[in-house]
N, C-alpha and C. Protein backbone atom coordinates (compact mmCIF):
# COMPACT_ATOMS: atom_id res chain seq x y z
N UNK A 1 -13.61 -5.10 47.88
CA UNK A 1 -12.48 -4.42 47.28
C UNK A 1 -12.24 -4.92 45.86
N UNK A 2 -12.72 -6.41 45.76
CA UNK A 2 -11.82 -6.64 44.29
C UNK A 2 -13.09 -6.22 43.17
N UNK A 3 -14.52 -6.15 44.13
CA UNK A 3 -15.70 -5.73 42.86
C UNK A 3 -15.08 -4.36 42.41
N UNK A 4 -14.65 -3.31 43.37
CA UNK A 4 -14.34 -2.14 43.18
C UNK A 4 -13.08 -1.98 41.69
N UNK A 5 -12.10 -2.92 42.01
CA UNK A 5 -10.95 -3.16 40.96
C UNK A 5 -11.44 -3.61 39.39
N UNK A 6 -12.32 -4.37 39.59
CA UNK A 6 -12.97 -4.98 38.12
C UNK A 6 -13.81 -3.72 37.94
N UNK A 7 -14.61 -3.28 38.70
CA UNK A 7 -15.39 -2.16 37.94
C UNK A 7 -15.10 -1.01 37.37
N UNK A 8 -13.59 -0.91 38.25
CA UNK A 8 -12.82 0.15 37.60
C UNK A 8 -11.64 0.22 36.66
N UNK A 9 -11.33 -0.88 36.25
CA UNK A 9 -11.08 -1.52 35.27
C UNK A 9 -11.84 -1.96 33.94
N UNK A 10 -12.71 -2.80 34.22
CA UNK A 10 -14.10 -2.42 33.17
C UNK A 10 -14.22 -1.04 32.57
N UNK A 11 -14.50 -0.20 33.44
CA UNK A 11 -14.84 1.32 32.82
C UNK A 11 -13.51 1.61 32.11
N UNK A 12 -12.60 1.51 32.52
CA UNK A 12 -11.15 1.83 31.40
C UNK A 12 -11.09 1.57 30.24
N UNK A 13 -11.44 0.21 30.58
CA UNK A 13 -11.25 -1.28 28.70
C UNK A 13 -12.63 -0.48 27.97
N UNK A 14 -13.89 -0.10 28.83
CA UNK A 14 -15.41 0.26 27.88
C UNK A 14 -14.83 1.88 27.56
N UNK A 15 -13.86 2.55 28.29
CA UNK A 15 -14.14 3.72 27.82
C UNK A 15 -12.62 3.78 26.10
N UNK A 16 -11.82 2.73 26.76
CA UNK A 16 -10.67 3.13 25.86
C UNK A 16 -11.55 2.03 24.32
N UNK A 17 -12.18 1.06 24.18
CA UNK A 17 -13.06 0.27 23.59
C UNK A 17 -13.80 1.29 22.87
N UNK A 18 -14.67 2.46 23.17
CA UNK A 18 -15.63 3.36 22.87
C UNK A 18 -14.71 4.50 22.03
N UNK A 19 -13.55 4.72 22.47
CA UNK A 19 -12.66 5.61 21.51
C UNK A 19 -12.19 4.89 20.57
N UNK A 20 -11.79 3.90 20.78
CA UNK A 20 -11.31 3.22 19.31
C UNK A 20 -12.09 3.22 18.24
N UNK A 21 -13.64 2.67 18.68
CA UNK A 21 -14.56 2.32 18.28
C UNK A 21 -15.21 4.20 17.35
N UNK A 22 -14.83 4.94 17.97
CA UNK A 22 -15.40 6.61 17.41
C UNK A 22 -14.05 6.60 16.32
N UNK A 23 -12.85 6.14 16.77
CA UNK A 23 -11.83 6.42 15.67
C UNK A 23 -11.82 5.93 14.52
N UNK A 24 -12.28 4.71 14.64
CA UNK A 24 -12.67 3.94 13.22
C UNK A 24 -13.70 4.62 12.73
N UNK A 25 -14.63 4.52 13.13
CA UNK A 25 -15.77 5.40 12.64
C UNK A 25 -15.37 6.84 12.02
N UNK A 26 -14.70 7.50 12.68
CA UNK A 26 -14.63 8.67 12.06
C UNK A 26 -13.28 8.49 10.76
N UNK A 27 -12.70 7.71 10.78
CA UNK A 27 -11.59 7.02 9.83
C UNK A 27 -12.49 6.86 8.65
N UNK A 28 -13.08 5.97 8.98
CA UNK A 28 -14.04 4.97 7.35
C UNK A 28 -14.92 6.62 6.82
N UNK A 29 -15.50 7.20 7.68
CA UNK A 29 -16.70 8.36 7.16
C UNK A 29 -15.59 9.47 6.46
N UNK A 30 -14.63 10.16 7.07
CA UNK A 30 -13.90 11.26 6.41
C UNK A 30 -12.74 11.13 6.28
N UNK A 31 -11.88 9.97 6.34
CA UNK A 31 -10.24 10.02 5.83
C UNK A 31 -9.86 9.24 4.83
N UNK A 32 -10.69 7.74 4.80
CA UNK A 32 -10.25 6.84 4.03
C UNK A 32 -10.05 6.42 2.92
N UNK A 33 -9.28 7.17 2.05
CA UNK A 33 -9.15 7.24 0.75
C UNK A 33 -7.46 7.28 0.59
N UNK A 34 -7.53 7.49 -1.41
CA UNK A 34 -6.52 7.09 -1.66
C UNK A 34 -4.81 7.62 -1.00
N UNK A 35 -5.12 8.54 -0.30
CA UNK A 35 -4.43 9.83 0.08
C UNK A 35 -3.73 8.82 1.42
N UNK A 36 -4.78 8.50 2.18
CA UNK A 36 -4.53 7.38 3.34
C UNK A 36 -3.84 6.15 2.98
N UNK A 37 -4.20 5.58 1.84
CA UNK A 37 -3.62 3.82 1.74
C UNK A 37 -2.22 4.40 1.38
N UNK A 38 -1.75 6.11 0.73
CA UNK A 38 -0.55 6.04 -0.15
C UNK A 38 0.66 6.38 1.25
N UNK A 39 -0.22 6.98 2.26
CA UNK A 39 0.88 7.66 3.30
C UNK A 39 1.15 6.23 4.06
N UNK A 40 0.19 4.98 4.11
CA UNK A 40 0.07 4.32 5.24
C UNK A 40 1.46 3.01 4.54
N UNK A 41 1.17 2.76 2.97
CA UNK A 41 2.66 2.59 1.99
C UNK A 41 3.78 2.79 2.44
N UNK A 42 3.49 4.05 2.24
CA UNK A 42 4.88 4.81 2.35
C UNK A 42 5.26 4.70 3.61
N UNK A 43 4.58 4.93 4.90
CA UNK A 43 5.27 4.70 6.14
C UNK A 43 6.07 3.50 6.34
N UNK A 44 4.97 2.27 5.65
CA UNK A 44 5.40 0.85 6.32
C UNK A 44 6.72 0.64 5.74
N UNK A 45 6.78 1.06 4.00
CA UNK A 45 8.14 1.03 3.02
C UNK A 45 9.21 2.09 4.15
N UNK A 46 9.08 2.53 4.66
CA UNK A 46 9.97 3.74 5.47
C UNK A 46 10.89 2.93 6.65
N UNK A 47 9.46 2.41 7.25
CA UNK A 47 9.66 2.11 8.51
C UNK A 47 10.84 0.41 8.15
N UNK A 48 10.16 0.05 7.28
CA UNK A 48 11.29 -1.33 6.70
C UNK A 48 12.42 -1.40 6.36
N UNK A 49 12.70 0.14 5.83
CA UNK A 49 13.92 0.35 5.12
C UNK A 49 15.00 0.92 6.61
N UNK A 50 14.29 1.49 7.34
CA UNK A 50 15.17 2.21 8.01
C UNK A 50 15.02 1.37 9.68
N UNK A 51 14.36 -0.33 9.48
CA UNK A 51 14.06 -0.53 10.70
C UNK A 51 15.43 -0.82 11.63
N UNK A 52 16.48 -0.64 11.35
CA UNK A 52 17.98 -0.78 11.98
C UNK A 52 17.92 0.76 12.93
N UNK A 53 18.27 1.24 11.89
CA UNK A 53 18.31 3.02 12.05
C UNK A 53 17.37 3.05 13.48
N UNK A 54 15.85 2.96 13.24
CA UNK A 54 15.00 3.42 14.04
C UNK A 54 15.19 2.47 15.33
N UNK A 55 15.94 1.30 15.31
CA UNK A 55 15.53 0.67 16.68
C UNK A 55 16.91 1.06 17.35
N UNK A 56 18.09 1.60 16.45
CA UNK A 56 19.79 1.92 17.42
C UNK A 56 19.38 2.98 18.07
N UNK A 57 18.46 4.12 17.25
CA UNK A 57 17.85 5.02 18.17
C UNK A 57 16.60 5.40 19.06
N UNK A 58 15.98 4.27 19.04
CA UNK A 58 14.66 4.27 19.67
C UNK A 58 14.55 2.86 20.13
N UNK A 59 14.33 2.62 21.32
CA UNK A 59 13.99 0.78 21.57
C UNK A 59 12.73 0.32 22.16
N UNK A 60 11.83 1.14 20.76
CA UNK A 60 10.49 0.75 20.67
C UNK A 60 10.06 -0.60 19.71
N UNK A 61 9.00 -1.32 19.77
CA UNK A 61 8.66 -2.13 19.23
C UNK A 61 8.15 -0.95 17.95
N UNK A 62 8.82 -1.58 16.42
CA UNK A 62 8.35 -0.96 15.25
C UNK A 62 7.02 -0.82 14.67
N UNK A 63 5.96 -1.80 15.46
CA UNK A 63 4.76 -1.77 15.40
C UNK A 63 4.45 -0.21 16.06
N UNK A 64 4.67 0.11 17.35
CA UNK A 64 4.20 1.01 17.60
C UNK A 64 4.92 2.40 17.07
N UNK A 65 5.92 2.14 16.31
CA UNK A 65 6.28 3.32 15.80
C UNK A 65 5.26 3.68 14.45
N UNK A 66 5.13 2.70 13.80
CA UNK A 66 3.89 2.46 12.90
C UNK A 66 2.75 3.62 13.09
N UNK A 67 2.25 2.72 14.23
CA UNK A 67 0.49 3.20 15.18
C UNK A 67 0.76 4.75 14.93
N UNK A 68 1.98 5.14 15.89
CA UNK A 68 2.26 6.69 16.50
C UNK A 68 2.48 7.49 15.10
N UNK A 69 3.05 7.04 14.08
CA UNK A 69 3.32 7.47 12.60
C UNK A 69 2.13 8.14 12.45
N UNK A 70 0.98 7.11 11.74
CA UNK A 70 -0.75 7.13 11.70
C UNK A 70 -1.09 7.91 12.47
N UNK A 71 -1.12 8.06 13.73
CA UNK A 71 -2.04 8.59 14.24
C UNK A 71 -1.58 10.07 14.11
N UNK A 72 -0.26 10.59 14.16
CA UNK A 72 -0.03 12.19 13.85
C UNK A 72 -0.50 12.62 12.28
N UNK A 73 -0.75 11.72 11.72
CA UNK A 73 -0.81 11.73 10.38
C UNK A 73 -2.20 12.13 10.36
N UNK A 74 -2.97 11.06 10.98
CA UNK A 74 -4.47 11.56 10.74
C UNK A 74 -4.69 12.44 11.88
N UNK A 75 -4.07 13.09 13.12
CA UNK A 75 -4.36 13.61 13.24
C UNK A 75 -3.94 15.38 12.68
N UNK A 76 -3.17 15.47 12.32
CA UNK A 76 -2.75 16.53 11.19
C UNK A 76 -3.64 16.70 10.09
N UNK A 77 -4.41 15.69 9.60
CA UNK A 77 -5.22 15.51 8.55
C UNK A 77 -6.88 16.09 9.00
N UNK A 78 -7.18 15.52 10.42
CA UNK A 78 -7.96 15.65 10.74
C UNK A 78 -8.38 17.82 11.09
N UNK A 79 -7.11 17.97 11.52
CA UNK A 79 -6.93 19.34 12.11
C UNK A 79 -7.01 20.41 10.68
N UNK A 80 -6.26 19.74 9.82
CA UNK A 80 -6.45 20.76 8.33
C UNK A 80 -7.45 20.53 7.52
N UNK A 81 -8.59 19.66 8.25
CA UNK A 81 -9.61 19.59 7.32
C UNK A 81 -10.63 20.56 7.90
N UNK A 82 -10.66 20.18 9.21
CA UNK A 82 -11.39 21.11 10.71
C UNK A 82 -11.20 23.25 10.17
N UNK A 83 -9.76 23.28 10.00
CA UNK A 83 -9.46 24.87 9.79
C UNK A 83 -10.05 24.87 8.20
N UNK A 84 -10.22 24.31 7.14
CA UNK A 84 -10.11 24.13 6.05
C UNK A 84 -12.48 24.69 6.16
N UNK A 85 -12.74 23.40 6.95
CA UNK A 85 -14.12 24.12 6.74
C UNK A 85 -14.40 25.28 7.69
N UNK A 86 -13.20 25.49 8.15
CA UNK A 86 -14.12 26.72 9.36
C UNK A 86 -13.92 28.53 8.67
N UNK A 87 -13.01 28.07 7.70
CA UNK A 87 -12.51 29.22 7.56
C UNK A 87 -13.78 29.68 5.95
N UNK A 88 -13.66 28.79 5.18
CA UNK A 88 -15.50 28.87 4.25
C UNK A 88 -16.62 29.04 4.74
């Protein structure tokens, strides 16, 4: 029973490990430029200024409000680049 728990556990950490690992990758090859360091600025300056604000109404750790920021970001970025070549 407990080989069964580690192995299926293992496959979780290798499969969530293997997406991270494609996200960076696809980060460094088509997003990472100046456009990225200015939004990723501006969030952290955002997220500092208003970190009162955001935790009376949310009682998340501000790190992960951060992460979740980024990731709609690139993924919005990712989606208007996708329609952007499909439509040329």
């Amino acid at each position: 029973m407990l080989t069964i728990i580690f192995t299926i556990i293992g496959a979780v950490v290798a499969g969530i490990v293997y997406v991270i690992y494609r996200y960076a990758t696809y980060m460094k090859e088509h997003q990472w430029d100046r456009h990225t360091v200015m939004v990723v600025v501006a969030d952290l300056a955002v997220t500092m200024f208003l970190a009162g604000e955001i935790r009376s109404v949310i009682t998340v750790n501000l790190v992960m409000v951060q992460m979740a920021v980024f990731l709609i970001y690139s993924g919005m970025r990712a989606l208007y680049e996708y329609k952007k070549e499909s439509y040329l």
